[in-house]
PDB file of N, CA and C in Angstrom:
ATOM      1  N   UNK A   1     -77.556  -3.161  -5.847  1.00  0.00           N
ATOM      2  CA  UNK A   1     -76.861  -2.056  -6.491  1.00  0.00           C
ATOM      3  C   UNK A   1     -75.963  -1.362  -5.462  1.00  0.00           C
ATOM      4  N   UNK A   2     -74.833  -1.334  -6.280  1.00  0.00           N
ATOM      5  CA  UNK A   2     -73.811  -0.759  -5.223  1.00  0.00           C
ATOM      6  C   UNK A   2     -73.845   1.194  -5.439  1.00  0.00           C
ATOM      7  N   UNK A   3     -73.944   1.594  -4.468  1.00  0.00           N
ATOM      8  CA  UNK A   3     -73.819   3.248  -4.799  1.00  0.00           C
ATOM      9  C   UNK A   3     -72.367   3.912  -4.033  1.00  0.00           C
ATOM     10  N   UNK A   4     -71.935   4.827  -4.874  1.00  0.00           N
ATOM     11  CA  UNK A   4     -70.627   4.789  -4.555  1.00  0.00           C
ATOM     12  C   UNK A   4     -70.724   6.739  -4.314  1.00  0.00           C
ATOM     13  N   UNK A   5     -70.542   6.689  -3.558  1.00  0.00           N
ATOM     14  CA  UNK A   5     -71.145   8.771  -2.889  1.00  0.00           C
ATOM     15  C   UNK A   5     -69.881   8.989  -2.135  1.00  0.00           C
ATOM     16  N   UNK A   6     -69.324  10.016  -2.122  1.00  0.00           N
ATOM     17  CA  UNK A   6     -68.416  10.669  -1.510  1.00  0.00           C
ATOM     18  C   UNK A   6     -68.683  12.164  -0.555  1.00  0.00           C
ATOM     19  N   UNK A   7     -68.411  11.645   0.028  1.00  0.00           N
ATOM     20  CA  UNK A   7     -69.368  13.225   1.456  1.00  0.00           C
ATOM     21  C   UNK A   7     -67.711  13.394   1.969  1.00  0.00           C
ATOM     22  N   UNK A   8     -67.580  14.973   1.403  1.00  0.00           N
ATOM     23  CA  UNK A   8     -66.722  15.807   2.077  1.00  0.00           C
ATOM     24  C   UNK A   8     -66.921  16.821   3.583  1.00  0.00           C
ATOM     25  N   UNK A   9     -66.451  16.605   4.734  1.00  0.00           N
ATOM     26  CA  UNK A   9     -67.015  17.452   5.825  1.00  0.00           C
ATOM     27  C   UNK A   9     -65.334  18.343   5.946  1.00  0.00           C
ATOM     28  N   UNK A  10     -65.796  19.655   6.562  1.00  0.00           N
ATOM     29  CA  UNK A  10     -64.374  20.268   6.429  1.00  0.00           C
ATOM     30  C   UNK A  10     -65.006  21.348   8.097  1.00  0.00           C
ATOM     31  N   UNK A  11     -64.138  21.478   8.996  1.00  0.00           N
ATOM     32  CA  UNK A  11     -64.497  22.191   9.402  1.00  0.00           C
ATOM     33  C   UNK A  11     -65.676  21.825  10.876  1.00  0.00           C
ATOM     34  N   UNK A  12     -65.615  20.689  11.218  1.00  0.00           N
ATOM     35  CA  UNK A  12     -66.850  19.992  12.053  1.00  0.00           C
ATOM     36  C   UNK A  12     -66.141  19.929  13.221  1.00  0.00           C
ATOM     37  N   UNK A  13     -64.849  19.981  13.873  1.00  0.00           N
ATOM     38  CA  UNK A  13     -64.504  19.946  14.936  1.00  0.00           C
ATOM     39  C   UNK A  13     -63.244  20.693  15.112  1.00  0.00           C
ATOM     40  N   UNK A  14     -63.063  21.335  16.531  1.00  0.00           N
ATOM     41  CA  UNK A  14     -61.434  21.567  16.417  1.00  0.00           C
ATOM     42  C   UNK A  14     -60.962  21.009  18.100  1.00  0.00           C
ATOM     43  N   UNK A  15     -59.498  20.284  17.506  1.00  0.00           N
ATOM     44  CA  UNK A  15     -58.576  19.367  17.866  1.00  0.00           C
ATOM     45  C   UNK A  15     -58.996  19.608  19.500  1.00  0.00           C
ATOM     46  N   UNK A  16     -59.168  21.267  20.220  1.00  0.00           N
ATOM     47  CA  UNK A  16     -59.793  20.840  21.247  1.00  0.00           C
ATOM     48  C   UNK A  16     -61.103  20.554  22.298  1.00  0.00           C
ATOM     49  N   UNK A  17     -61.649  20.028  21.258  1.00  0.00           N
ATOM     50  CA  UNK A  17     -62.791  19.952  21.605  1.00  0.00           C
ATOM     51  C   UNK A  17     -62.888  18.044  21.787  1.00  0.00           C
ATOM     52  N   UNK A  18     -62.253  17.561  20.693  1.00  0.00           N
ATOM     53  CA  UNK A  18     -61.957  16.218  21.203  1.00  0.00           C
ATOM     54  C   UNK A  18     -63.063  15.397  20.443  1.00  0.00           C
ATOM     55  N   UNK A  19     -64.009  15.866  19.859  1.00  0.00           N
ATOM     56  CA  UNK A  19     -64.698  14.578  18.872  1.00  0.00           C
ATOM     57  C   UNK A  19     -65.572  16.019  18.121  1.00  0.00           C
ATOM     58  N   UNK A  20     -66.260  15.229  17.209  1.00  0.00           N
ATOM     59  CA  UNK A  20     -66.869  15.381  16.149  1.00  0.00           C
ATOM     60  C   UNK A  20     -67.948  15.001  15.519  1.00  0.00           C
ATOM     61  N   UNK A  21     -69.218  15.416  15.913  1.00  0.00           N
ATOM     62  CA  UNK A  21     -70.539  14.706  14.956  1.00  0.00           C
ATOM     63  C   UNK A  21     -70.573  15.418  13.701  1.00  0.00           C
ATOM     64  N   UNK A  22     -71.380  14.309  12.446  1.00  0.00           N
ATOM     65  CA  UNK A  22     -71.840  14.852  11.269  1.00  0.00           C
ATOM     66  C   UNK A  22     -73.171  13.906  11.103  1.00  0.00           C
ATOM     67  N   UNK A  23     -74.061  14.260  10.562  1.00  0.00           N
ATOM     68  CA  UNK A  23     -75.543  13.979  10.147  1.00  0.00           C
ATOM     69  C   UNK A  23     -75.879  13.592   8.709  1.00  0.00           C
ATOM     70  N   UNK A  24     -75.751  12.204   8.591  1.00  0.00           N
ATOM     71  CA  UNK A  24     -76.072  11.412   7.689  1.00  0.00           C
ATOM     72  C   UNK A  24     -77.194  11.178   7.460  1.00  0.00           C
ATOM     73  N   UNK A  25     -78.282  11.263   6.126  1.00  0.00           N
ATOM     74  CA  UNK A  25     -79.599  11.174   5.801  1.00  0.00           C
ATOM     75  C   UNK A  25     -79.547   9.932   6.694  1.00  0.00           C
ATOM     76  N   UNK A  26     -80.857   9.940   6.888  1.00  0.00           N
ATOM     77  CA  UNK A  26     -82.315   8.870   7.031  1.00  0.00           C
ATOM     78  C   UNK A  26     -82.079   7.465   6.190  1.00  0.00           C
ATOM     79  N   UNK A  27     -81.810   7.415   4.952  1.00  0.00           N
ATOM     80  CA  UNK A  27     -81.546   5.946   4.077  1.00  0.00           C
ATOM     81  C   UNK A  27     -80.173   5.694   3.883  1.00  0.00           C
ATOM     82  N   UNK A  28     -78.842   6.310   5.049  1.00  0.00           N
ATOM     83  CA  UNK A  28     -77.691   5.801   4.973  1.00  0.00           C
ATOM     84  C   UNK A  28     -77.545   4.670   5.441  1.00  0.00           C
ATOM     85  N   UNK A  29     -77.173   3.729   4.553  1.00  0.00           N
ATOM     86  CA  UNK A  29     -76.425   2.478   4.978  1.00  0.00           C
ATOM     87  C   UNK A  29     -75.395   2.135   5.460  1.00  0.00           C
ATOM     88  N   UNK A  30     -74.961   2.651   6.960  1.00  0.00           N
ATOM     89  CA  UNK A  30     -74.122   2.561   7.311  1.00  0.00           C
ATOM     90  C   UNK A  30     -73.146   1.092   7.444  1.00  0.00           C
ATOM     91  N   UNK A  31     -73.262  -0.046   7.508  1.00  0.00           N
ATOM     92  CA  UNK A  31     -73.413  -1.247   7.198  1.00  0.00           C
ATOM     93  C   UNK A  31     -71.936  -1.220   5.923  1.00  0.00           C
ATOM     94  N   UNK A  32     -72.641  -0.138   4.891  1.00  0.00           N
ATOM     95  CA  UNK A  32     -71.624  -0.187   3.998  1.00  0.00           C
ATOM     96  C   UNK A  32     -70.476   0.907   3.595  1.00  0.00           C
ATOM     97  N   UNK A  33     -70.187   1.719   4.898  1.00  0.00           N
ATOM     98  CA  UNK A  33     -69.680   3.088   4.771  1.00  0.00           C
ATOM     99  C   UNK A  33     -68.311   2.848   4.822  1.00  0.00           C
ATOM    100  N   UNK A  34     -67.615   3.128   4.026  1.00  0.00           N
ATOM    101  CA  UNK A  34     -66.117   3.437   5.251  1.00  0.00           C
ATOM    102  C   UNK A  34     -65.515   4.682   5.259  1.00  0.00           C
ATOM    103  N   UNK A  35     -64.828   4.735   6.717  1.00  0.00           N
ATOM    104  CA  UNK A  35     -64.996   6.554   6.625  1.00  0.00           C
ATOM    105  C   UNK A  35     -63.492   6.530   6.784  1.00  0.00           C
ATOM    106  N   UNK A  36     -62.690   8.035   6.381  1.00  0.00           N
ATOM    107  CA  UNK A  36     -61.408   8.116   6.279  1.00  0.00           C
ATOM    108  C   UNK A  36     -61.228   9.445   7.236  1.00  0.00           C
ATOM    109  N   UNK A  37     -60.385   9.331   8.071  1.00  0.00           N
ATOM    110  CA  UNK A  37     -60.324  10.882   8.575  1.00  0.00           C
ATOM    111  C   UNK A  37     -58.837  11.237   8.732  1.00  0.00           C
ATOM    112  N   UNK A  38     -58.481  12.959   8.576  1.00  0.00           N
ATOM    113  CA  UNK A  38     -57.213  13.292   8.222  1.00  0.00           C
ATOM    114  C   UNK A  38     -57.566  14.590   9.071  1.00  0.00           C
ATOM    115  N   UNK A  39     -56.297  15.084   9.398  1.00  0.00           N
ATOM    116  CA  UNK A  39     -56.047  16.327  10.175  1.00  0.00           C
ATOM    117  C   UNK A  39     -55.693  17.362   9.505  1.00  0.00           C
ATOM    118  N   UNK A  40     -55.649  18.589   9.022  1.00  0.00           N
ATOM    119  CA  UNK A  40     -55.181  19.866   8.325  1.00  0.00           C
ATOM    120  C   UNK A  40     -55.032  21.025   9.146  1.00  0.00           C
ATOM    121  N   UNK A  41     -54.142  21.760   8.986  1.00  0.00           N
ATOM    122  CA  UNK A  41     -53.604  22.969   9.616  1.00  0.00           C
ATOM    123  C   UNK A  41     -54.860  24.009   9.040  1.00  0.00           C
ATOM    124  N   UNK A  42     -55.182  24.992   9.886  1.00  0.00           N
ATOM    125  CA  UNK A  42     -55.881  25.958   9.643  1.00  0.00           C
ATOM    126  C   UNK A  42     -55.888  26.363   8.206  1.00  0.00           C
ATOM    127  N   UNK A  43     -54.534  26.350   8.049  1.00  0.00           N
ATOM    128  CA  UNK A  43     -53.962  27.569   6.489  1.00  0.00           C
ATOM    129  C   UNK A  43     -53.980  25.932   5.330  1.00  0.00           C
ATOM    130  N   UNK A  44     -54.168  25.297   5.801  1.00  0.00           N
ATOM    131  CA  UNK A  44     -54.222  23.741   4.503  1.00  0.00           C
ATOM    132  C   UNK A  44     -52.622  23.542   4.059  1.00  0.00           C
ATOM    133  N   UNK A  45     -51.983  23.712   4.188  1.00  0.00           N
ATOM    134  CA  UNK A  45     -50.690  24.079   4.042  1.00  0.00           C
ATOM    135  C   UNK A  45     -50.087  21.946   4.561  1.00  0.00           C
ATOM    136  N   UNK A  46     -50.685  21.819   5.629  1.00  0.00           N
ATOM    137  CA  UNK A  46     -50.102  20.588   6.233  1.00  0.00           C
ATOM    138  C   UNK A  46     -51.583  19.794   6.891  1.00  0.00           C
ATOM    139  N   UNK A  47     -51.021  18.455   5.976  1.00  0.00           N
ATOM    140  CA  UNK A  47     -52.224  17.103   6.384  1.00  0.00           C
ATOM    141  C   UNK A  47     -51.332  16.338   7.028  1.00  0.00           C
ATOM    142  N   UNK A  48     -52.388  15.430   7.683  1.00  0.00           N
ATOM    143  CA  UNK A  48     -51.620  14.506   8.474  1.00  0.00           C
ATOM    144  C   UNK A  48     -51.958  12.866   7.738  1.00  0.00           C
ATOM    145  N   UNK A  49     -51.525  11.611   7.751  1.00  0.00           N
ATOM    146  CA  UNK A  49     -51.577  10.808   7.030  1.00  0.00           C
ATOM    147  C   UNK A  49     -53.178  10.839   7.847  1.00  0.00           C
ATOM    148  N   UNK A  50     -53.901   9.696   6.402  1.00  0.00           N
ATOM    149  CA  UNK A  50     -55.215   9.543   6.722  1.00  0.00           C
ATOM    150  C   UNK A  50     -55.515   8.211   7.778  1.00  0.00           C
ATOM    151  N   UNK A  51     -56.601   7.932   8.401  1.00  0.00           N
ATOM    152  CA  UNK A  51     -56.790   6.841   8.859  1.00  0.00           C
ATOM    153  C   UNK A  51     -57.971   6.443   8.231  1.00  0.00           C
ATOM    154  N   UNK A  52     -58.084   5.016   8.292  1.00  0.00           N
ATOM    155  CA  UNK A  52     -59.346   4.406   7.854  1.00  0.00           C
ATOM    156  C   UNK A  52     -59.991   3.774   8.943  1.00  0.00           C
ATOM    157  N   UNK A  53     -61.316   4.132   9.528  1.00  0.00           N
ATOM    158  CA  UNK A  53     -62.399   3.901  10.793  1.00  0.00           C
ATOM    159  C   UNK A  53     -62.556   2.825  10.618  1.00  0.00           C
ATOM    160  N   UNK A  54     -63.222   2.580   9.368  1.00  0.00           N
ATOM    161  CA  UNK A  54     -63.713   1.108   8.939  1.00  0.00           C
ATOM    162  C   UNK A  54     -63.067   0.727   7.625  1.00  0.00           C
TER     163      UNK A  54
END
């Protein structure tokens, strides 16, 4: 069974600090994740194109 979950994080790092952890349950299958990450201006006003990790 395929499960299809969407986890929004907003707010987990800033630009100078240079990386970013977030805490995924215990039964994540990472194996089958793919993660997208995008940049936003304080005010949301301006994104930056997304990238795909995996």
């Amino acid at each position: 069974m395929v499960l299809k979950v969407t986890v929004k994080y907003s707010g987990v790092a800033k630009r100078k600090d240079g990386e970013a952890s977030i805490e995924l349950s215990d039964n994540w299958n990472f194996e089958d994740t793919h993660i997208w990450i995008y940049l936003t201006s304080s005010d949301r006003q301006i994104n930056s194109d997304s990238i795909c990790v995996k």
